[in-house]
Protein backbone atom coordinates (compact mmCIF):
# COMPACT_ATOMS: atom_id res chain seq x y z
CA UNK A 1 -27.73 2.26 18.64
CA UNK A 2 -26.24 -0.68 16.82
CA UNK A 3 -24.66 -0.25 13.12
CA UNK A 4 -24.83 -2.84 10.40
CA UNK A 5 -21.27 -3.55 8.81
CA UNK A 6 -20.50 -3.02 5.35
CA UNK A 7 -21.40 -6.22 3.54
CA UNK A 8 -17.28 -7.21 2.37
CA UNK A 9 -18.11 -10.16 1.06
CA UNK A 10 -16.37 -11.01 -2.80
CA UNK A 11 -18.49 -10.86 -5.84
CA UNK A 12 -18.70 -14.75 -6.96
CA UNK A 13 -15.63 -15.33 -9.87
CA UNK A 14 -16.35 -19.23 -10.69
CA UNK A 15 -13.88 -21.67 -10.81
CA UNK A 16 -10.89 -20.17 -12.56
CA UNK A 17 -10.87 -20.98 -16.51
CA UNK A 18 -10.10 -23.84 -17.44
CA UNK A 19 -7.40 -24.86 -20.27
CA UNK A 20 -9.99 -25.18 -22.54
CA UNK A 21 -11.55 -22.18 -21.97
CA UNK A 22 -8.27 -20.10 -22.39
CA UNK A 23 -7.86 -21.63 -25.39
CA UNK A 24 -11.84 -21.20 -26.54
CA UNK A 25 -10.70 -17.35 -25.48
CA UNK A 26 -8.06 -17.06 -27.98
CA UNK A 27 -10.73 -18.51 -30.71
CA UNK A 28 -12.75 -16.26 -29.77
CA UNK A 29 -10.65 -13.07 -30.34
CA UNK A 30 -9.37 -14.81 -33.42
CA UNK A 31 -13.10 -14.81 -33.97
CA UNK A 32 -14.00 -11.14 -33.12
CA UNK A 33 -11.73 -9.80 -35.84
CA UNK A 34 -14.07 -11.22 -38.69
CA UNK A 35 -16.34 -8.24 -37.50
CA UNK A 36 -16.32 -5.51 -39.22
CA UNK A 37 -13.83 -2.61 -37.78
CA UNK A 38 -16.22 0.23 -38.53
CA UNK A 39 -19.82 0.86 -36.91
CA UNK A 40 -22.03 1.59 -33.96
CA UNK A 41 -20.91 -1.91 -32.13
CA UNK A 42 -18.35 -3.73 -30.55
CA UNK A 43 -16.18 -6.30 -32.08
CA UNK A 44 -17.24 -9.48 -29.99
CA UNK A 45 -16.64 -12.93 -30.80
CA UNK A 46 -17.99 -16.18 -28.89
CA UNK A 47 -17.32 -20.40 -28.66
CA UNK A 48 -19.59 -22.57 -27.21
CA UNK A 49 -18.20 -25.59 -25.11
CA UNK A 50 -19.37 -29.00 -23.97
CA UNK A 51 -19.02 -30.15 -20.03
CA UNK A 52 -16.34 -31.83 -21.79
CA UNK A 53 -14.07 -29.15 -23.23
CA UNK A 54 -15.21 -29.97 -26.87
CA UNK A 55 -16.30 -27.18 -29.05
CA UNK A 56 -20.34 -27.27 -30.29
CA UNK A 57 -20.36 -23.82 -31.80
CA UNK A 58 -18.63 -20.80 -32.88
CA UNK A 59 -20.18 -17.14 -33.56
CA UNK A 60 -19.46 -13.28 -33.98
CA UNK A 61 -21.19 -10.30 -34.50
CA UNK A 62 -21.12 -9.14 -38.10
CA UNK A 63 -22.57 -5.91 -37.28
CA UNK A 64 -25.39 -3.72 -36.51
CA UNK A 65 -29.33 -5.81 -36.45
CA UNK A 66 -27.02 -9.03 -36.76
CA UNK A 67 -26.97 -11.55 -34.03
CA UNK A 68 -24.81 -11.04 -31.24
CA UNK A 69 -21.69 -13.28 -31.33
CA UNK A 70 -23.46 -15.59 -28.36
CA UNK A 71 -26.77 -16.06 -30.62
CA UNK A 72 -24.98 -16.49 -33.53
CA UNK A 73 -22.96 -19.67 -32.13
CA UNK A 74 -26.04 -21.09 -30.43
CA UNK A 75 -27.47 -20.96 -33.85
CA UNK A 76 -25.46 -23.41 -35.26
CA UNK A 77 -25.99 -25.94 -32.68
CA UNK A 78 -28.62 -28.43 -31.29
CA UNK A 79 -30.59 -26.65 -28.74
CA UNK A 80 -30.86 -30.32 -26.42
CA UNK A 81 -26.48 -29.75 -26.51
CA UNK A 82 -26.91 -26.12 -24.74
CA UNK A 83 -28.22 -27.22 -21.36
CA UNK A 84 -24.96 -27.71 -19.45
CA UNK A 85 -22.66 -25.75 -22.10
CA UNK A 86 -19.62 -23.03 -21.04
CA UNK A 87 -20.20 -20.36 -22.98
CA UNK A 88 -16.55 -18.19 -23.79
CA UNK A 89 -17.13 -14.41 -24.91
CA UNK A 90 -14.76 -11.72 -25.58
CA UNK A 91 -16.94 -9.37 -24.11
CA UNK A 92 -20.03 -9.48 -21.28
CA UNK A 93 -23.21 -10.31 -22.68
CA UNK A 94 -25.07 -7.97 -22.81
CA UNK A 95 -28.10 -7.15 -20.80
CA UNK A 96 -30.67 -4.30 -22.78
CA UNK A 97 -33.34 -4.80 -25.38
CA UNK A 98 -31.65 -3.14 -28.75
CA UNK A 99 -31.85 -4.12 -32.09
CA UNK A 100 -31.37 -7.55 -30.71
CA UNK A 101 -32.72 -9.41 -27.40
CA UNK A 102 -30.56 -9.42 -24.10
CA UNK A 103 -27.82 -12.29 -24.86
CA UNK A 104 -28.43 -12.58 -21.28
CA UNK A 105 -31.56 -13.89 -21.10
CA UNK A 106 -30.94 -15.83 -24.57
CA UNK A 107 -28.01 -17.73 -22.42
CA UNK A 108 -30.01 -18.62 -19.77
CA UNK A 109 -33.40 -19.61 -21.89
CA UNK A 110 -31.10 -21.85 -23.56
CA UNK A 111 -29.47 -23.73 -20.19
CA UNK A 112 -26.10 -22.55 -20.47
CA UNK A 113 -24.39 -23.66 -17.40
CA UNK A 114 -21.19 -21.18 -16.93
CA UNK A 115 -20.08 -18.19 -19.03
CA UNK A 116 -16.56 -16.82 -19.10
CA UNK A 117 -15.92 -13.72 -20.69
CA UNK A 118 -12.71 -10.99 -21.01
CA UNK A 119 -14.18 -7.27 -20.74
CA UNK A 120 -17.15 -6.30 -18.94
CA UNK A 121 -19.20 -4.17 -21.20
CA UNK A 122 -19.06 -0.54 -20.14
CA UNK A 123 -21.95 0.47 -21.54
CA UNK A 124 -24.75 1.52 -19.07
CA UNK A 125 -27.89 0.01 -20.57
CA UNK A 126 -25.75 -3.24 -22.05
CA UNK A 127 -23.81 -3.62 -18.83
CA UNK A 128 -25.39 -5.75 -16.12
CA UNK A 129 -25.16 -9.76 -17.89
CA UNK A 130 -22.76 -10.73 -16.17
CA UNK A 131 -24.97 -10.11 -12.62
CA UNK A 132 -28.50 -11.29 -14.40
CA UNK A 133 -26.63 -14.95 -15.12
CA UNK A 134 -25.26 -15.05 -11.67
CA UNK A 135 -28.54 -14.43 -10.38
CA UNK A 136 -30.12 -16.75 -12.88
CA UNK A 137 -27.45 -19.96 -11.12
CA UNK A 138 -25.41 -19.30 -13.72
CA UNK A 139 -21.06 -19.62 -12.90
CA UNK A 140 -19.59 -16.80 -14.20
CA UNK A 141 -15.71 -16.21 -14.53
CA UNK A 142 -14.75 -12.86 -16.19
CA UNK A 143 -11.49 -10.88 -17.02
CA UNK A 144 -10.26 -14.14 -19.24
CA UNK A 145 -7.80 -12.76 -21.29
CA UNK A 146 -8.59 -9.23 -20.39
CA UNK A 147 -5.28 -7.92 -21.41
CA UNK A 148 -5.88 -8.95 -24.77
CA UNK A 149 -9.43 -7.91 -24.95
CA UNK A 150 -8.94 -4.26 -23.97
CA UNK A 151 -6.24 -3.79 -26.77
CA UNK A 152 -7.96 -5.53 -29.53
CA UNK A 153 -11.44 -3.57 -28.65
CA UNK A 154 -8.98 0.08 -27.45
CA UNK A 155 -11.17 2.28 -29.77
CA UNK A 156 -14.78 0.50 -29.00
CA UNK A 157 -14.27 0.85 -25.15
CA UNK A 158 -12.57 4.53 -24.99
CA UNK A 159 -15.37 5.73 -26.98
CA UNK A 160 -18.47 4.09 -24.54
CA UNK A 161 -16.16 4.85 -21.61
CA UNK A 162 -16.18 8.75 -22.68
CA UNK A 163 -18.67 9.36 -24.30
CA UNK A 164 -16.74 10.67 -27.44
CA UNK A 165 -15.00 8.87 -30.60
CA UNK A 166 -11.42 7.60 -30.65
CA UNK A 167 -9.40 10.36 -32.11
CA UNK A 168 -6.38 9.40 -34.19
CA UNK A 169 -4.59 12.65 -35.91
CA UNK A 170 -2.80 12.37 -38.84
CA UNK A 171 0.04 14.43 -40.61
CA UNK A 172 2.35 14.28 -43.26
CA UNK A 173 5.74 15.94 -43.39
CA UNK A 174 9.12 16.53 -44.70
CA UNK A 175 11.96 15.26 -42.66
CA UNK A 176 12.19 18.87 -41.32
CA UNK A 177 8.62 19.10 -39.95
CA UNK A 178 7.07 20.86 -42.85
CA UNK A 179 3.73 20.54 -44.51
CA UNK A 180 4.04 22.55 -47.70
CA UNK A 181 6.77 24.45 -49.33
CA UNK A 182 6.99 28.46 -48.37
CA UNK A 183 4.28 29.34 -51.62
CA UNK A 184 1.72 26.82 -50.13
CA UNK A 185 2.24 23.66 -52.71
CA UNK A 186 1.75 20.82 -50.25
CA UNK A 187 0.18 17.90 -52.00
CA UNK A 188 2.59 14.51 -53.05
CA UNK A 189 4.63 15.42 -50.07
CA UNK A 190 4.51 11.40 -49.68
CA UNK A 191 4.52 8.57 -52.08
CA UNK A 192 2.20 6.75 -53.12
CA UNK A 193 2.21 4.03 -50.72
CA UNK A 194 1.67 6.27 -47.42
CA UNK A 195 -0.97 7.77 -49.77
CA UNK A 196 -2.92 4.51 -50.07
CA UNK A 197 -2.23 3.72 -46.28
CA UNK A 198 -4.27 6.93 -45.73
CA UNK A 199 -6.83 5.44 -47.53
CA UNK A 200 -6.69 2.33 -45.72
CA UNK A 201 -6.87 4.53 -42.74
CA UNK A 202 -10.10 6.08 -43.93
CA UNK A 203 -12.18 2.84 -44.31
CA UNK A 204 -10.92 1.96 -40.86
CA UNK A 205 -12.21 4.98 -39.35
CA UNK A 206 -15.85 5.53 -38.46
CA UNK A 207 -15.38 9.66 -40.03
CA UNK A 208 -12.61 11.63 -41.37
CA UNK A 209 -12.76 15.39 -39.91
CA UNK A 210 -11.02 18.68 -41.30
CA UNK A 211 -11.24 21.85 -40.64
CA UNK A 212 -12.61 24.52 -43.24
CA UNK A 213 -9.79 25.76 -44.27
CA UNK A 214 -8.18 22.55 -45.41
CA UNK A 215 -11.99 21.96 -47.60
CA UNK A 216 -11.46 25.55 -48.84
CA UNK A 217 -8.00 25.48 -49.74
CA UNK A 218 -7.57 21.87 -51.02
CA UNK A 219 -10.69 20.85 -52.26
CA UNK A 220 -10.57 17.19 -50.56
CA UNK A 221 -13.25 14.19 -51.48
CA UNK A 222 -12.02 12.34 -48.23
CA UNK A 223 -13.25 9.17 -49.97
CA UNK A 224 -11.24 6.02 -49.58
CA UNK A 225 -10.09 4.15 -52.19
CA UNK A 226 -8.24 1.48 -53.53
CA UNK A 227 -5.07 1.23 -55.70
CA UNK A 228 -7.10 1.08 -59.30
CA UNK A 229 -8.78 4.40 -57.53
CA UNK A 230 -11.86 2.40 -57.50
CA UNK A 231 -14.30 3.21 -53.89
CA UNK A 232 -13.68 0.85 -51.08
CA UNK A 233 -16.32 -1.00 -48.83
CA UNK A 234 -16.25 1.43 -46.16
CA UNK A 235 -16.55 4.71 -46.73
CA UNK A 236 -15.81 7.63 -43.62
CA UNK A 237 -18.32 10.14 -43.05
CA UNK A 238 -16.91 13.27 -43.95
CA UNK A 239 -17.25 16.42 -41.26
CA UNK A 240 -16.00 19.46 -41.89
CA UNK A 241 -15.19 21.77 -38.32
CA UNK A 242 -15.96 25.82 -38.75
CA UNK A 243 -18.08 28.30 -39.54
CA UNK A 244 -17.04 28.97 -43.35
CA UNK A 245 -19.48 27.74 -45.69
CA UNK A 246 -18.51 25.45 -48.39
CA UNK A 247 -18.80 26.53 -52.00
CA UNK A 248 -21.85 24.23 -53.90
CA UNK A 249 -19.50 22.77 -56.40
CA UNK A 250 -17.00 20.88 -53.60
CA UNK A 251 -16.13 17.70 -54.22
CA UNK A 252 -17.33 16.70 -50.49
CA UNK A 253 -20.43 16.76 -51.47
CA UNK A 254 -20.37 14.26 -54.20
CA UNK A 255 -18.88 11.82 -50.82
CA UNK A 256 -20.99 8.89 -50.79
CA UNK A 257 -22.23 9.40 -47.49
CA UNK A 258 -23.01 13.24 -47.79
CA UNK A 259 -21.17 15.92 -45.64
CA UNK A 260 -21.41 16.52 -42.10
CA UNK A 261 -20.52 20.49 -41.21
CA UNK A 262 -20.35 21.17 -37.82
CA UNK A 263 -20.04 24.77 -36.96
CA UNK A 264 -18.00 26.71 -34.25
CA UNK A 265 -14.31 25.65 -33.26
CA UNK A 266 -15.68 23.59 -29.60
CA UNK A 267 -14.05 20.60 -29.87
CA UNK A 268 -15.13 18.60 -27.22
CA UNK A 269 -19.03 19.30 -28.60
CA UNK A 270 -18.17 18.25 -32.30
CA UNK A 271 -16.66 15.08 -31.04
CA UNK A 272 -19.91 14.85 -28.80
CA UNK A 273 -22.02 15.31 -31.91
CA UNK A 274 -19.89 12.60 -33.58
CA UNK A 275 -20.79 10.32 -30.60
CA UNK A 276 -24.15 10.70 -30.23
CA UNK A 277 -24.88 10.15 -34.37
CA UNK A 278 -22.62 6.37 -33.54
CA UNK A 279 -19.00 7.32 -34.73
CA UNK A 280 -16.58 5.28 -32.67
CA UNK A 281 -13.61 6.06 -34.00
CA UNK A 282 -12.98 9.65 -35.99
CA UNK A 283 -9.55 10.43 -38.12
CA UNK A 284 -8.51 14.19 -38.46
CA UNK A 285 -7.03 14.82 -41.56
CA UNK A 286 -7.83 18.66 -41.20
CA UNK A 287 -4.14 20.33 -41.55
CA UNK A 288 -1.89 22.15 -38.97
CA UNK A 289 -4.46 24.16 -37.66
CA UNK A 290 -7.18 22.07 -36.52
CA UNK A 291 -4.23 18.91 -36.19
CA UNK A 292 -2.76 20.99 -33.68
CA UNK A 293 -6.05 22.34 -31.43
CA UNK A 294 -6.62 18.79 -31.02
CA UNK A 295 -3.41 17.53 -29.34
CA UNK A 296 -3.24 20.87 -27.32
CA UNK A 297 -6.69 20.14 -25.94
CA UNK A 298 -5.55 16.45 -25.08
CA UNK A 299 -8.15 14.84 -27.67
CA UNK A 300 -5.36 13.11 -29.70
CA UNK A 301 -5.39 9.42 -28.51
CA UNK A 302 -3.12 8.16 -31.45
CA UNK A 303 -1.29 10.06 -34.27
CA UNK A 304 0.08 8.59 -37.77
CA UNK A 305 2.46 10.80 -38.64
CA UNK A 306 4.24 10.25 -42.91
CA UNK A 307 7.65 11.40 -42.64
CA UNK A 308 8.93 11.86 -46.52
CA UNK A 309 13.12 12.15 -47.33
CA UNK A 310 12.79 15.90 -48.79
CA UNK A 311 13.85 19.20 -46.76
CA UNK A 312 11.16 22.20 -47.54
CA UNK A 313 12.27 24.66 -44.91
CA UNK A 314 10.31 27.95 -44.59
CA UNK A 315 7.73 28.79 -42.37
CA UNK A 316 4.97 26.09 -43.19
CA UNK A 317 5.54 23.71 -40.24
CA UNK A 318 3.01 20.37 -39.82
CA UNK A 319 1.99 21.37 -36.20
CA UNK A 320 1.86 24.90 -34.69
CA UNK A 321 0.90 26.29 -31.21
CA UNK A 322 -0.28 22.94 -29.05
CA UNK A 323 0.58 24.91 -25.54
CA UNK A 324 4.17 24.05 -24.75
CA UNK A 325 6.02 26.62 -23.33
CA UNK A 326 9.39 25.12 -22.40
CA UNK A 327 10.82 22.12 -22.51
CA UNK A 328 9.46 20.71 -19.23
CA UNK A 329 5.68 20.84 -20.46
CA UNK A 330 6.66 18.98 -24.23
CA UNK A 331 3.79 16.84 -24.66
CA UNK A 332 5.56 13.11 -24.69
CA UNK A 333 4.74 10.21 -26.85
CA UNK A 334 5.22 6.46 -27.09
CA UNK A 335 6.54 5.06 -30.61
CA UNK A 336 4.28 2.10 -31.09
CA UNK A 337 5.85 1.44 -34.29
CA UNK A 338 7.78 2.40 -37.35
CA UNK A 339 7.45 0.76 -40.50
CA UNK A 340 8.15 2.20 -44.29
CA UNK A 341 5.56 2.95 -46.92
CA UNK A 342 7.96 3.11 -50.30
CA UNK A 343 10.34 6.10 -49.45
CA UNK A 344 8.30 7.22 -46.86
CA UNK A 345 8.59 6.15 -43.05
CA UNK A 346 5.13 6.05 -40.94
CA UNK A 347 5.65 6.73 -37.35
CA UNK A 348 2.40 5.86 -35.15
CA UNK A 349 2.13 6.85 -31.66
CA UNK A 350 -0.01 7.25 -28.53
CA UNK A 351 0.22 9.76 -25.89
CA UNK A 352 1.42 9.51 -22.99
CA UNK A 353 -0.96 11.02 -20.39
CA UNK A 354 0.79 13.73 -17.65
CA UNK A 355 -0.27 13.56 -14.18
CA UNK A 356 -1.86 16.85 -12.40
CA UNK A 357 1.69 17.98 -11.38
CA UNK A 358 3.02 18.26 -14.96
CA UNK A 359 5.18 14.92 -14.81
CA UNK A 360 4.38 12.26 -17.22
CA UNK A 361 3.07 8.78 -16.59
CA UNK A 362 6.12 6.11 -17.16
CA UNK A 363 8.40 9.36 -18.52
CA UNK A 364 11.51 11.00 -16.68
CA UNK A 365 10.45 14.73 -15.22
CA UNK A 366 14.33 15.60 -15.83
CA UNK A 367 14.65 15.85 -19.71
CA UNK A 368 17.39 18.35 -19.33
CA UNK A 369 20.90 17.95 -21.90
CA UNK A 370 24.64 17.72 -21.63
């Protein structure tokens, strides 16, 4: 009985990038951050070249029902001066029927000759462009840039990769790890600068999330606002994690977007919930308690923590139980920054994931002192 081999042969790449189209790459992420950082949609940005290397067009997606970044540059230019173009996008095109047409299809209507893109798109009914334009004669080149790509769209692609929203915890704290003083009194910890960098934080987050007792106790609005106090562009959806009611007179829900309440304490379902209603990207503000059940559950992908000059002491400390026992099992974290907010210092960091036998990725297993 005779066997067929396994079919080895290479997917197709193109001729490598050009100079031009590096370059086109670079304008095109420069491009993608005119998006808007919040919503239901990638960040994408796209430049349209002659055979020549001279830029016809330039495009980006401004958000949800808007033209994709590839329409939106083959909008601004003479239809006769597609047939033959290079076509440079951050991300695939996409392949599905949404609120928009396949850019696929709109690529090769239009006689676009080659396409060269960073990321492939993740998504399982957008993914598949790339393979429709090779199929369509198209040359294809992707992972331009792709280094750059995958950090400037981090959130976008964990969240379609997962299924659940980009979690960034937040804390604030005295230099001694506390969030309130022994009777409770915890707000102004920080000045007023890491208090409007919250704020900024807010608008750049698809929802804000707390637990119930942090709406009980403290009465948030978890609006975000400017300096003058006055509402900014984006506004957070507001979702509040427990089973405790809210009272009818809390200021959430006077929030410009309503309140979402999502009962029970299962994490990975809220954030599911989250996903499924088009939150990317979700910041928990919700105090020790529920700040802490998310990094023991290994849901925290960044945290901004406010570190103020005071001492409190007592017993009120920003995190509690996150399920380290010892030393050995301390959950490790990479310092992407530092930078000062008035008195204040703002530390932001990523995890740093720990491999099944306990060690950590890039981290010593030997932490022990002299």
């Amino acid at each position: 009985m005779s066997h067929t081999a396994p079919d080895t042969t290479p997917e197709p790449r193109g001729v490598p990038a050009s100079d031009a189209e590096v370059r086109a790459m670079h304008r095109a992420l420069e491009l993608a951050a005119r998006g808007p950082v919040v919503g239901d949609h990638a960040r994408v940005g796209a430049v349209l070249l002659a055979p020549d290397g001279r830029v016809l067009g330039e495009g980006w997606h401004r958000g949800a029902g808007t033209p994709h970044a590839e329409v939106d540059a083959m909008g601004k230019v003479d239809p006769a001066h597609l047939r033959g173009a290079t076509a440079v996008v951050t991300l695939e095109p996409c392949d599905h029927v949404g609120r928009t047409g396949p850019c696929s299809v709109a690529l090769i209507e239009a006689g676009v000759a080659r396409v060269v893109y960073a990321v492939d798109d993740p998504g399982p009914a957008a993914h598949g462009g790339a393979d429709r334009l090779r199929a369509a004669g198209v040359d294809v080149v992707p992972d331009v840039l792709a280094d750059q790509a995958e950090a400037f769209l981090e959130r976008w692609l964990l969240s379609v990769r997962l299924g659940r929203p980009w979690v960034t915890v937040k804390w604030a704290a005295s230099l001694d790890g506390r969030a309130a003083a022994a009777d409770g009194t915890s707000q102004w910890i920080t000045g007023a600068a890491a208090r409007q960098h919250v704020h900024e934080q807010r608008a750049a987050h698809d929802a804000v999330l707390v637990g119930t007792g942090t709406a009980l106790t403290d009465d948030p609005s978890l609006t975000a606002r400017g300096d003058a106090g006055e509402f900014l562009a984006d506004q957070p959806l507001p979702v509040v994690l427990g089973d405790r009611p809210l009272p009818a007179d809390a200021a959430l829900h006077r929030h410009p977007r309503g309140v979402l309440t999502i009962p029970g304490h299962d994490l990975d379902a809220a954030l599911h919930t989250l996903r499924d209603r088009g939150v990317h990207s979700v910041l928990v503000e919700g105090g020790p308690t529920v700040a802490s059940a998310f990094i023991a559950a290994g849901l925290a992908d960044e945290l901004l923590v406010y570190l103020a000059p005071v001492l409190l002491g007592g017993p009120r400390v920003a995190l509690g139980d996150i399920g380290v026992g010892s030393i050995h099992a301390a959950r490790m974290l990479r310092v992407m920054s530092t930078s000062s907010l008035g008195p204040d210092l703002l530390v932001r960091a990523r995890t740093v994931p720990q491999r099944s036998d306990g060690a950590v990725d890039g981290a010593p297993t030997d932490r022990s002192t002299t």
